[in-house]
C-alpha atoms as a PDB file:
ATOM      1  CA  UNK A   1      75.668 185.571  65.189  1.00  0.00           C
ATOM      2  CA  UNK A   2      77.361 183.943  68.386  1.00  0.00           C
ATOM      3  CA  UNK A   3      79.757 181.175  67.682  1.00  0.00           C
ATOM      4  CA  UNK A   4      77.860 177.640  68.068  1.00  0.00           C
ATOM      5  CA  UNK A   5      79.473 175.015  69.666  1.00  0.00           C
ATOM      6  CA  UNK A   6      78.619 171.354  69.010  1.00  0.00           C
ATOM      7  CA  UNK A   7      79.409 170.895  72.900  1.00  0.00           C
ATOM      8  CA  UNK A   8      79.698 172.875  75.961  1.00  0.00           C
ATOM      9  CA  UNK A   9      80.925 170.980  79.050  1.00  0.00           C
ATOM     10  CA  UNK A  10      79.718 172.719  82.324  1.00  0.00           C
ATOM     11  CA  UNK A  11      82.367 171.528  85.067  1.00  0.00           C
ATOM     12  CA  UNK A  12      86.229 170.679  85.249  1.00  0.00           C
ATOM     13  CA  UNK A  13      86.362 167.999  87.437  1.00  0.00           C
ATOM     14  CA  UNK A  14      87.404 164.261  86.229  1.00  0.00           C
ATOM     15  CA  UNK A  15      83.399 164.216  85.139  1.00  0.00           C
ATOM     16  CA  UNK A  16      84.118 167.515  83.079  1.00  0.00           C
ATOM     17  CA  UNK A  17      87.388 166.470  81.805  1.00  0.00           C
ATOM     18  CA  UNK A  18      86.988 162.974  80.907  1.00  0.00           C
ATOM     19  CA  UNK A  19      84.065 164.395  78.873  1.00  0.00           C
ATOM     20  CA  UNK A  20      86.549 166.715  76.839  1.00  0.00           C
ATOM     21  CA  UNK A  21      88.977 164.446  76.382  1.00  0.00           C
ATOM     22  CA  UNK A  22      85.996 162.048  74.770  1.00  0.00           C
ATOM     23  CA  UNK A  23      84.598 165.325  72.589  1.00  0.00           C
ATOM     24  CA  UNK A  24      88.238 165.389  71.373  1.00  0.00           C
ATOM     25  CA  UNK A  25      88.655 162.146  70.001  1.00  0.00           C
ATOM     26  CA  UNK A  26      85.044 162.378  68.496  1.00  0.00           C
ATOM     27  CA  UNK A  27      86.271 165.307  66.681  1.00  0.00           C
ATOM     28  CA  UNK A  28      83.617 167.694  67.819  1.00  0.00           C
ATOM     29  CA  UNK A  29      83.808 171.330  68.309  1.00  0.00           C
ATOM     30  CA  UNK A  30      83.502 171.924  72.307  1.00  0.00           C
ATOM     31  CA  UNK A  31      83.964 174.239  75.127  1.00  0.00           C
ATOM     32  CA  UNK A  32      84.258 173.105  78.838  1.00  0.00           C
ATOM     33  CA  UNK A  33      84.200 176.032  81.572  1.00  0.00           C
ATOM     34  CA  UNK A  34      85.990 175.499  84.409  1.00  0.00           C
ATOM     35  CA  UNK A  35      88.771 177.203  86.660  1.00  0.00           C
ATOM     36  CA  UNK A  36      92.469 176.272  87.126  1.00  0.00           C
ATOM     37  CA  UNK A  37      92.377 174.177  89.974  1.00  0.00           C
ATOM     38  CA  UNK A  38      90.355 172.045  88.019  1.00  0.00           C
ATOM     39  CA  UNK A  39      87.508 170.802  91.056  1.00  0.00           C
ATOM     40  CA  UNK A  40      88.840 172.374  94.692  1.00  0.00           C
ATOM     41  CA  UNK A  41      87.348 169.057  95.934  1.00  0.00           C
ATOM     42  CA  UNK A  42      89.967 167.440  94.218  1.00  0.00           C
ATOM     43  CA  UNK A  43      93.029 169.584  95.274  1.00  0.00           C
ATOM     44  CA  UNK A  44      92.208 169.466  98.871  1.00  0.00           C
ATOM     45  CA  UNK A  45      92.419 165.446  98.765  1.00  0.00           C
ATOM     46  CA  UNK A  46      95.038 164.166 101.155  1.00  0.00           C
ATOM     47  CA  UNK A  47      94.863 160.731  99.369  1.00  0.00           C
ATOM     48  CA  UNK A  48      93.189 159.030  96.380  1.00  0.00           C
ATOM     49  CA  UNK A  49      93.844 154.949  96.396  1.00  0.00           C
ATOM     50  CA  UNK A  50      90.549 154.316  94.760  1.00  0.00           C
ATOM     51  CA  UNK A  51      91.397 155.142  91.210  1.00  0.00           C
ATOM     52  CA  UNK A  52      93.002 153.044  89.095  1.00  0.00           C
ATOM     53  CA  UNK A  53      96.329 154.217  88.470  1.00  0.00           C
ATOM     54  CA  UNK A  54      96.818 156.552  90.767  1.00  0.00           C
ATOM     55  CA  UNK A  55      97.079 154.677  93.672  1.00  0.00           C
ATOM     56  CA  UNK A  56      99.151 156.462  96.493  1.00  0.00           C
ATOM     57  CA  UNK A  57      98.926 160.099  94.790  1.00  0.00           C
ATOM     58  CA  UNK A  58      97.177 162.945  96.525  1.00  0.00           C
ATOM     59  CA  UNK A  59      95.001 165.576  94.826  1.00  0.00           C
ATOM     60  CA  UNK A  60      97.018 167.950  93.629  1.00  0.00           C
ATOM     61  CA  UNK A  61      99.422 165.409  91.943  1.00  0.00           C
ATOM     62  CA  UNK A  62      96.091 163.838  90.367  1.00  0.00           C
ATOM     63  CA  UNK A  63      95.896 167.232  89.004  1.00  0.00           C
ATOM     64  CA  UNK A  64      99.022 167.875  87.589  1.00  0.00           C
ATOM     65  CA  UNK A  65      98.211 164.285  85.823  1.00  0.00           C
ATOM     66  CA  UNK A  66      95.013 165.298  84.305  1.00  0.00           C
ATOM     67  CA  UNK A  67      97.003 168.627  83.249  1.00  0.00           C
ATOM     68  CA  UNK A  68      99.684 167.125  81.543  1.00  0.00           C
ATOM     69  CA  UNK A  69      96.576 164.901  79.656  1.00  0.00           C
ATOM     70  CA  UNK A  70      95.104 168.198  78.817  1.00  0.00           C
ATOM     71  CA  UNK A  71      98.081 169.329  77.349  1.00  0.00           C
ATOM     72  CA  UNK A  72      98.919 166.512  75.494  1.00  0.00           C
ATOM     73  CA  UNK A  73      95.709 166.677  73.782  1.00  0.00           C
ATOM     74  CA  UNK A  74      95.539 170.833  73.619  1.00  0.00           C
ATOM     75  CA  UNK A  75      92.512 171.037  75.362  1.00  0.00           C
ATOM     76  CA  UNK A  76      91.957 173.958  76.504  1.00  0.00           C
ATOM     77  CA  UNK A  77      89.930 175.335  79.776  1.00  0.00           C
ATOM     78  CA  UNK A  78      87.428 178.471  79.243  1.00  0.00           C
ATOM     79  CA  UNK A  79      87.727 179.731  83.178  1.00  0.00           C
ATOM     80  CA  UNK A  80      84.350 181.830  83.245  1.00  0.00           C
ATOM     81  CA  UNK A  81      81.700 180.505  85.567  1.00  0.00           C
ATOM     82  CA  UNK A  82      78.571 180.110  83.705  1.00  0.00           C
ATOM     83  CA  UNK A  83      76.108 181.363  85.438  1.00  0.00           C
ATOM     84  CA  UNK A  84      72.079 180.377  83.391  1.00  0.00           C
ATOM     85  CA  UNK A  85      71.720 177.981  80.831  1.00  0.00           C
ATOM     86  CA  UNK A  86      68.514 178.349  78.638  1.00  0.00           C
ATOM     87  CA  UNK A  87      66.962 176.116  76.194  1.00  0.00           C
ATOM     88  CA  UNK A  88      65.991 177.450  73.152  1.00  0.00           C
ATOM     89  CA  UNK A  89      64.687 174.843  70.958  1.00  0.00           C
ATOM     90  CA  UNK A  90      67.747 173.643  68.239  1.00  0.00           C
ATOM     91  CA  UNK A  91      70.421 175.007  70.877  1.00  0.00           C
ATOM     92  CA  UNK A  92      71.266 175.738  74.034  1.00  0.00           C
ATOM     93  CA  UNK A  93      72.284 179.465  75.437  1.00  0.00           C
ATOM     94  CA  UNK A  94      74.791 179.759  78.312  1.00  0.00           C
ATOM     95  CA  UNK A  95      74.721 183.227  80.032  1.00  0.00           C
ATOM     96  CA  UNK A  96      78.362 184.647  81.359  1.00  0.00           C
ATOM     97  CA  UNK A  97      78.306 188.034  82.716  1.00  0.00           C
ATOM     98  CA  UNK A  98      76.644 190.165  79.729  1.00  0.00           C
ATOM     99  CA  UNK A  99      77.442 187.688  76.947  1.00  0.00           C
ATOM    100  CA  UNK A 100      76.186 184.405  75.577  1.00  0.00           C
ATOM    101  CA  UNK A 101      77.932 181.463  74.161  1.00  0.00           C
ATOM    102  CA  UNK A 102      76.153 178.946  72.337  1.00  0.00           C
ATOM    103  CA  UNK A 103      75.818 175.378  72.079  1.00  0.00           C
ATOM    104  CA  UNK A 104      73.523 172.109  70.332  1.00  0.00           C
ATOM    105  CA  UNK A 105      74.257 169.911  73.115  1.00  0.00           C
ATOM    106  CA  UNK A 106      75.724 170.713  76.943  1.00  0.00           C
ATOM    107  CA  UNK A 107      76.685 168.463  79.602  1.00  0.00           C
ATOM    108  CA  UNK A 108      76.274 169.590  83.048  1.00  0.00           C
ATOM    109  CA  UNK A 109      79.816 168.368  85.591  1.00  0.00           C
ATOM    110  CA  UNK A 110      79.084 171.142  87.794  1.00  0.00           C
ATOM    111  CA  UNK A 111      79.747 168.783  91.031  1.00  0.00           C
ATOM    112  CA  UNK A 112      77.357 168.973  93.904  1.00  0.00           C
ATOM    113  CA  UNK A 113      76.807 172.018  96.418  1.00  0.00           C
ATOM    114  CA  UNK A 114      77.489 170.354  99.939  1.00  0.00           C
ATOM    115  CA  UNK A 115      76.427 174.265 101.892  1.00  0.00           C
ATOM    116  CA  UNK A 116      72.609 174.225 102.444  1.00  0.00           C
ATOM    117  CA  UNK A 117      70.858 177.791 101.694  1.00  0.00           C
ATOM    118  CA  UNK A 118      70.685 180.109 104.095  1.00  0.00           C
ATOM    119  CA  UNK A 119      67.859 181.242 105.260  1.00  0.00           C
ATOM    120  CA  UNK A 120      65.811 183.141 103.119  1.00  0.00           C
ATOM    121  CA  UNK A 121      68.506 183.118 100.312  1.00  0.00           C
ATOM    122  CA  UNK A 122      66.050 180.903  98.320  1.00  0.00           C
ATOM    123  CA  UNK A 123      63.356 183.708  98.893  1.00  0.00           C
ATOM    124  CA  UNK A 124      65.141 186.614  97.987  1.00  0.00           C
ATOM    125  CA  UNK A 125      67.250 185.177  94.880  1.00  0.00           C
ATOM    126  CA  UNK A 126      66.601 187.709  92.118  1.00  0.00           C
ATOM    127  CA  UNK A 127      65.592 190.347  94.924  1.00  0.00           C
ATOM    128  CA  UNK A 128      69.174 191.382  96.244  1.00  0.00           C
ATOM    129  CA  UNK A 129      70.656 187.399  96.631  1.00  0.00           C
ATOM    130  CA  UNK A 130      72.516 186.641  93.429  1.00  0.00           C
ATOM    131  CA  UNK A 131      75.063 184.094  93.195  1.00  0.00           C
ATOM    132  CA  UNK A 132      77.519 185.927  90.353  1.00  0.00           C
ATOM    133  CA  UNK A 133      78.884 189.641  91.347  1.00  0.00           C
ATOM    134  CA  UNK A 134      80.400 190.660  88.381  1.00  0.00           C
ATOM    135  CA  UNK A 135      77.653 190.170  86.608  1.00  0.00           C
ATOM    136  CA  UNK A 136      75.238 192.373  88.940  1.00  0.00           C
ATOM    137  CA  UNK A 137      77.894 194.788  90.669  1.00  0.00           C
ATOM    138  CA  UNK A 138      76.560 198.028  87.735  1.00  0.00           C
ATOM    139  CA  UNK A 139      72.953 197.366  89.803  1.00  0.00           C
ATOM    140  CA  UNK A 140      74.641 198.177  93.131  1.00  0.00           C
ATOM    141  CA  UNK A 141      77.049 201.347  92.168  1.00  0.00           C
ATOM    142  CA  UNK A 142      77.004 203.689  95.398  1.00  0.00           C
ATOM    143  CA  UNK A 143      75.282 200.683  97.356  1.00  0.00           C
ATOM    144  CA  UNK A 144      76.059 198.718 100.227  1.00  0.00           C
ATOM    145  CA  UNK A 145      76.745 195.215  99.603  1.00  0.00           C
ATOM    146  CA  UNK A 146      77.812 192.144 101.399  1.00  0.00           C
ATOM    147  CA  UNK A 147      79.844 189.068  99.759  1.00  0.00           C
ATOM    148  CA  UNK A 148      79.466 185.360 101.527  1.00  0.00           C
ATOM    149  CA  UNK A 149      82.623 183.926  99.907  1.00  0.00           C
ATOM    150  CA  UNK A 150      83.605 180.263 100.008  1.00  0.00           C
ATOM    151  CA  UNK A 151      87.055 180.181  97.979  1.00  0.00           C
ATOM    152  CA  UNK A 152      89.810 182.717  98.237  1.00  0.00           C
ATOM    153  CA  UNK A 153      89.492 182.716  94.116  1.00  0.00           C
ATOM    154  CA  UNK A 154      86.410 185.536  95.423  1.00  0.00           C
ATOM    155  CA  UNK A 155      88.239 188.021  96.507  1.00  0.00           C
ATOM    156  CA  UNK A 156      89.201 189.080  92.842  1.00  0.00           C
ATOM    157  CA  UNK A 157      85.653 189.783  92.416  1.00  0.00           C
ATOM    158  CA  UNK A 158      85.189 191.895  95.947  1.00  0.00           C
ATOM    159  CA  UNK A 159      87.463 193.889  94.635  1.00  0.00           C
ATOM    160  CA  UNK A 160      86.117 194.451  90.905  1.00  0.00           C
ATOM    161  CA  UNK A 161      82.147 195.479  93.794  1.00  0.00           C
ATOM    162  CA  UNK A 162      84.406 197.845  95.904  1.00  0.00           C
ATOM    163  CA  UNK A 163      84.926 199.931  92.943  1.00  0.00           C
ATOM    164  CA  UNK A 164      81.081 200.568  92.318  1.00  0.00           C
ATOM    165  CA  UNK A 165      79.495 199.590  95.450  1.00  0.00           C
ATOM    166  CA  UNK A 166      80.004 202.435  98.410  1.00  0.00           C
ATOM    167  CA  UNK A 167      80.299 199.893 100.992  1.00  0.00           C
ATOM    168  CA  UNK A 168      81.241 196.231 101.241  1.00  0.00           C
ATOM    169  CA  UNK A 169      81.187 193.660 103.361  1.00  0.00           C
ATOM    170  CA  UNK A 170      82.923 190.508 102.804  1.00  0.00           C
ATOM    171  CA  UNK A 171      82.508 187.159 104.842  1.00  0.00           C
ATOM    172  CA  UNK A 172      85.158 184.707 104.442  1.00  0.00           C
ATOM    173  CA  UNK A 173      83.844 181.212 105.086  1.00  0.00           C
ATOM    174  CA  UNK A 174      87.307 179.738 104.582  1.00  0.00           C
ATOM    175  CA  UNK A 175      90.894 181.030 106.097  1.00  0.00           C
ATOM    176  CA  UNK A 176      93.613 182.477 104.838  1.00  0.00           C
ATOM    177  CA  UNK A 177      95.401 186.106 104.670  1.00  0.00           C
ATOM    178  CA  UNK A 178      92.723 188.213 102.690  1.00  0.00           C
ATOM    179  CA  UNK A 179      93.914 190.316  99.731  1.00  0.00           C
ATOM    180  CA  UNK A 180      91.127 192.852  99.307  1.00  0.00           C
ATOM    181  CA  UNK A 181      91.014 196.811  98.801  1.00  0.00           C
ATOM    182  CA  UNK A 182      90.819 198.563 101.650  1.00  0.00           C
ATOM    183  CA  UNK A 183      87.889 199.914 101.116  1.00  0.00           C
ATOM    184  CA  UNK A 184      86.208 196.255 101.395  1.00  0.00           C
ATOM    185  CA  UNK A 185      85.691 195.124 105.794  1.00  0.00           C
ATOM    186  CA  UNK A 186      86.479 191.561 106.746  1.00  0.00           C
ATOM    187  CA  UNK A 187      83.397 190.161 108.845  1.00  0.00           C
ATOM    188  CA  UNK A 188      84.563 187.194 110.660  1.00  0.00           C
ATOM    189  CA  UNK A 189      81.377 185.714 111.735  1.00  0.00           C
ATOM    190  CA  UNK A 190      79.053 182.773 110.548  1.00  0.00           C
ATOM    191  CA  UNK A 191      75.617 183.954 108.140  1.00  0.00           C
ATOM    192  CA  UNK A 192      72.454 182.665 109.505  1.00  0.00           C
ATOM    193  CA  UNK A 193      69.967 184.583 107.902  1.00  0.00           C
ATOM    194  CA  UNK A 194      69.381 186.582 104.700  1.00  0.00           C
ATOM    195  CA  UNK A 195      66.206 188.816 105.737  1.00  0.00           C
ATOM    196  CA  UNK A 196      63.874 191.714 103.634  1.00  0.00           C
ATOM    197  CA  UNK A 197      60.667 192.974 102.928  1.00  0.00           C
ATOM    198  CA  UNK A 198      60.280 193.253  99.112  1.00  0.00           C
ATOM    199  CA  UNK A 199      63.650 193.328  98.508  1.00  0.00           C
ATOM    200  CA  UNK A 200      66.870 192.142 100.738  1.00  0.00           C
ATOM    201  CA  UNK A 201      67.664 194.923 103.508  1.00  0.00           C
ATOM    202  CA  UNK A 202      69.614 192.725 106.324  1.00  0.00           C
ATOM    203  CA  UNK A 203      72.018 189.831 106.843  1.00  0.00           C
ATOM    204  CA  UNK A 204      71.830 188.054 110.076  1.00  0.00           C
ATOM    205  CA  UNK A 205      74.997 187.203 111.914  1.00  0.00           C
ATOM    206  CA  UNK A 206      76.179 185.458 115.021  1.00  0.00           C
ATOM    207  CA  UNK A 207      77.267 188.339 116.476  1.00  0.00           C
ATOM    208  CA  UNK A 208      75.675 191.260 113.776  1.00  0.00           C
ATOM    209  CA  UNK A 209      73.496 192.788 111.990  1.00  0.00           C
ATOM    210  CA  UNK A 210      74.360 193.934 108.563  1.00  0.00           C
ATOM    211  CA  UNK A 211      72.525 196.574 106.664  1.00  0.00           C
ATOM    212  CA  UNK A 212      72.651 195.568 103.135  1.00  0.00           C
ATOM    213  CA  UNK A 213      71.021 196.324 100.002  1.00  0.00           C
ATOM    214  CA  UNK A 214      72.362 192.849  97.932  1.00  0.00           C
ATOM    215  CA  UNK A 215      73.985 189.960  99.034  1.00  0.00           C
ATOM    216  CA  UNK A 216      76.736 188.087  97.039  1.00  0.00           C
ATOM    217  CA  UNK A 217      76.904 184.250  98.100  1.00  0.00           C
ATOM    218  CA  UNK A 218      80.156 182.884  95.335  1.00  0.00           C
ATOM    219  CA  UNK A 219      79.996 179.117  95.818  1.00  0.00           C
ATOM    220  CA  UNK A 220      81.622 176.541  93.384  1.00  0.00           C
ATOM    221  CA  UNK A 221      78.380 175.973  92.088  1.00  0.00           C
ATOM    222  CA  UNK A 222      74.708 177.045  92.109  1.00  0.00           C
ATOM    223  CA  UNK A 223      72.462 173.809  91.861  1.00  0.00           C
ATOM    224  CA  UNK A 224      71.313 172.512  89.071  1.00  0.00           C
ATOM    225  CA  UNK A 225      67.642 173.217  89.209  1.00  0.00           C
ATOM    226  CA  UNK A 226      68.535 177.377  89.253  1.00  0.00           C
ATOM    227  CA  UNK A 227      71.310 177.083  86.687  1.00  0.00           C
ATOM    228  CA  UNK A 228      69.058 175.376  83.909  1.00  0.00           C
ATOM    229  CA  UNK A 229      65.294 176.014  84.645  1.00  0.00           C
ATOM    230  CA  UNK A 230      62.938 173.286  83.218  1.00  0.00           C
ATOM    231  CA  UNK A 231      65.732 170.680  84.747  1.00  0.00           C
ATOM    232  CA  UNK A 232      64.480 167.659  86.644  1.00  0.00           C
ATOM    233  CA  UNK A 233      65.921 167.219  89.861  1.00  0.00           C
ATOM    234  CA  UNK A 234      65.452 165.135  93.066  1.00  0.00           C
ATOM    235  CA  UNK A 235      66.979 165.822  96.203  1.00  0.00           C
ATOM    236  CA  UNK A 236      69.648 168.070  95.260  1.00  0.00           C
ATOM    237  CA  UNK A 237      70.931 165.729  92.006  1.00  0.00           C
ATOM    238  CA  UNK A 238      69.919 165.588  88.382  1.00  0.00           C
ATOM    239  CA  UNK A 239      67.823 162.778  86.888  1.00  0.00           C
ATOM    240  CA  UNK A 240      69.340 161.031  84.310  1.00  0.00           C
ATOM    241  CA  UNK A 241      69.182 157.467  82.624  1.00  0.00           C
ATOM    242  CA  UNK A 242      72.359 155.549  82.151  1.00  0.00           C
ATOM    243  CA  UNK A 243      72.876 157.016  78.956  1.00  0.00           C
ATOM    244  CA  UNK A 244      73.290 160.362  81.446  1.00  0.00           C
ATOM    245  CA  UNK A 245      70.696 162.097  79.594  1.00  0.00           C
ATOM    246  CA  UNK A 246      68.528 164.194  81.312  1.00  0.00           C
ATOM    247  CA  UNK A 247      64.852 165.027  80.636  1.00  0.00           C
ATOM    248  CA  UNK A 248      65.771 167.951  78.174  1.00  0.00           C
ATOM    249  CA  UNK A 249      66.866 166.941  75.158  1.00  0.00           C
ATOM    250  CA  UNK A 250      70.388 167.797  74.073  1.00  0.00           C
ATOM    251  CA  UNK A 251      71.168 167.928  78.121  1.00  0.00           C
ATOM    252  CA  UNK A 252      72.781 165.048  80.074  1.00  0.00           C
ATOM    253  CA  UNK A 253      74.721 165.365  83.230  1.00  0.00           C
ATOM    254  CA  UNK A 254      77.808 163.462  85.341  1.00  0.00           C
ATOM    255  CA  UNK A 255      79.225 163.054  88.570  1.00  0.00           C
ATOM    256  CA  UNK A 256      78.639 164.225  91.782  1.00  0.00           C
ATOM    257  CA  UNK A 257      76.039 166.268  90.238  1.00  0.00           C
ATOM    258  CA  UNK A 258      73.644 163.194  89.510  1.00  0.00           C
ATOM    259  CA  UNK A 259      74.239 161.371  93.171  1.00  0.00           C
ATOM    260  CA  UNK A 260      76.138 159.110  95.194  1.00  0.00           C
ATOM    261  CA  UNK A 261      78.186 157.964  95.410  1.00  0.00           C
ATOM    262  CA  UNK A 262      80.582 160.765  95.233  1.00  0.00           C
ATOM    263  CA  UNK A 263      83.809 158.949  93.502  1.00  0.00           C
ATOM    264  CA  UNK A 264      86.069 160.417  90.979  1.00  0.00           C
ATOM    265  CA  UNK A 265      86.163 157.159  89.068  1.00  0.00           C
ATOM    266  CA  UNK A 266      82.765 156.827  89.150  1.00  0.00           C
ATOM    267  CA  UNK A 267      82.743 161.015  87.776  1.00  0.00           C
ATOM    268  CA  UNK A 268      85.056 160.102  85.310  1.00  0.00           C
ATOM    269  CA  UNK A 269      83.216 157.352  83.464  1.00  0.00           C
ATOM    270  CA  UNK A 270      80.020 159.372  83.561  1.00  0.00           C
ATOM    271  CA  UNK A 271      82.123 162.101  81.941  1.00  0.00           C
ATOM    272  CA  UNK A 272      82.794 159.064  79.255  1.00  0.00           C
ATOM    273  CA  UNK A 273      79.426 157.959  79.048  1.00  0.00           C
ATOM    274  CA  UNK A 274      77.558 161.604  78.526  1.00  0.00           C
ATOM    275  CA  UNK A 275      80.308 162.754  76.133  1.00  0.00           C
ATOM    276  CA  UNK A 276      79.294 159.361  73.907  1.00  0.00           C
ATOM    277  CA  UNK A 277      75.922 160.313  74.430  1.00  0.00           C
ATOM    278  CA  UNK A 278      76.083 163.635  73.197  1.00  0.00           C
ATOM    279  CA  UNK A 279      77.861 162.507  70.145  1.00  0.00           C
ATOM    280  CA  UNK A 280      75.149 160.172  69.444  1.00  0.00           C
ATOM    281  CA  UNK A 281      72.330 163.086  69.719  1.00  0.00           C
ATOM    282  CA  UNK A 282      74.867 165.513  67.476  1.00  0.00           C
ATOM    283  CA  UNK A 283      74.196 162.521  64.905  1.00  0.00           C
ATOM    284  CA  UNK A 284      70.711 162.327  64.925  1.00  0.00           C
ATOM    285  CA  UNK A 285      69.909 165.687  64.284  1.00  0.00           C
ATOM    286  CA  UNK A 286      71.806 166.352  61.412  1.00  0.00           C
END
């Protein structure tokens, strides 16, 4: 039998982490997935003056804050990217790669996803479009496959497709110098269009066509609705009530991931409230 966690936090931004740091105290057995950086949102801020505190500090120093917080309460980060969350009844199963943690209650920090779909990524999802290429690379060994990357962290897993895959294509939507295997080619252009009959065969370009049998698109996050089917959503966010549960039970959800406005205060006592909240359901199930 899997391990069964009493918690698993989805997210490690300050909605993520204050929710750990709460599951601490609480004494509960949790698991928050995450990556180093914590929330690339975060790092990339030139200035924070809105949260009390930290008034003058810029991201990354905000960062090394919530690290040292970490520390001192030996939390520690699981940096996998979960990638479907099921519910089965008493529990909850959370899908990463080919295995399966499991949890009684989860809270969903996952942020928000500010790129719209491309077109016709939607349509083919499950049909050559998946979001996760270590987990599907084995389905495209001696294939051609092209990689829409948003975050340099991808090109670790380019390189793990270039070793099945015959042929890959990788589009950096960000800049920077690119450490990938040579067999992998750079496409500098902008994606317009994903495009198929039964099953994905083309990527439009700007400036090219790309034969392609799948298509990799690595974002920070997926949204909510694919991640956890059965999820209520509206308009790109998460329904929840103030007690940030959502409409599945053992399920609630904070910060950016539930709407506007998109503060990290405002994430971070969410991250207090759903942790409380999941406590409280814990209780009345036992």
């Amino acid at each position: 039998m899997n391990e069964r966690y009493d918690i698993a936090i989805i997210g490690s931004g300050p909605a993520g982490l204050s929710a750990a740091l709460n599951a601490k105290i609480r004494n509960k057995k949790f698991i928050i997935f995450g990556n180093a950086n914590f929330s690339n949102k975060l790092i990339k801020a030139p200035k924070v003056n809105n949260y009390l505190g930290f008034y003058g500090k810029n991201g990354e120093q905000i960062k090394e804050e919530f690290q040292k917080h970490l520390d001192f309460m030996k939390i520690n980060l699981t940096e996998e990217r979960i990638n479907n969350v099921y519910a089965m009844g008493e529990y909850f199963a959370l899908a990463v790669n080919e295995k399966i943690y499991e949890a009684t209650s989860i809270i969903l920090a996952t942020g928000v996803e500010y790129t719209k779909p491309l077109k016709g990524e939607e349509e083919f999802l499950g049909k050559g479009v998946g979001y996760c290429a270590t987990c599907d690379a084995p389905l495209y060994k001696g294939k051609i496959v092209t990689i829409i990357a948003h975050n340099k962290e991808d090109e670790e897993e380019a390189n793990f497709v270039s070793e099945l895959a015959s042929k890959v294509y990788y589009i950096p939507m960000y800049k920077d110098e690119y450490n990938l295997n040579s067999n992998v080619e750079i496409i500098k252009d902008r994606p317009l269009e994903i495009q198929g009959d039964m099953k994905v065969n083309k990527v439009i370009t700007n400036n090219n066509e790309i034969i392609t049998d799948g298509v990799f698109i690595l974002k920070d996050s997926i949204s909510p609705s694919q991640l956890v089917p059965g999820l209520k959503t509206s308009n790109g966010h998460i329904d929840v009530d103030r007690y940030m549960k959502t409409n599945l039970n053992g399920c609630f959800a904070a910060g950016d991931c539930i709407g506007k406005p998109y503060q990290y205060i405002k994430a971070a006592g969410e991250g207090n409230i759903a942790a409380l909240s999941a406590v409280s359901y814990l209780d009345s199930i036992k």
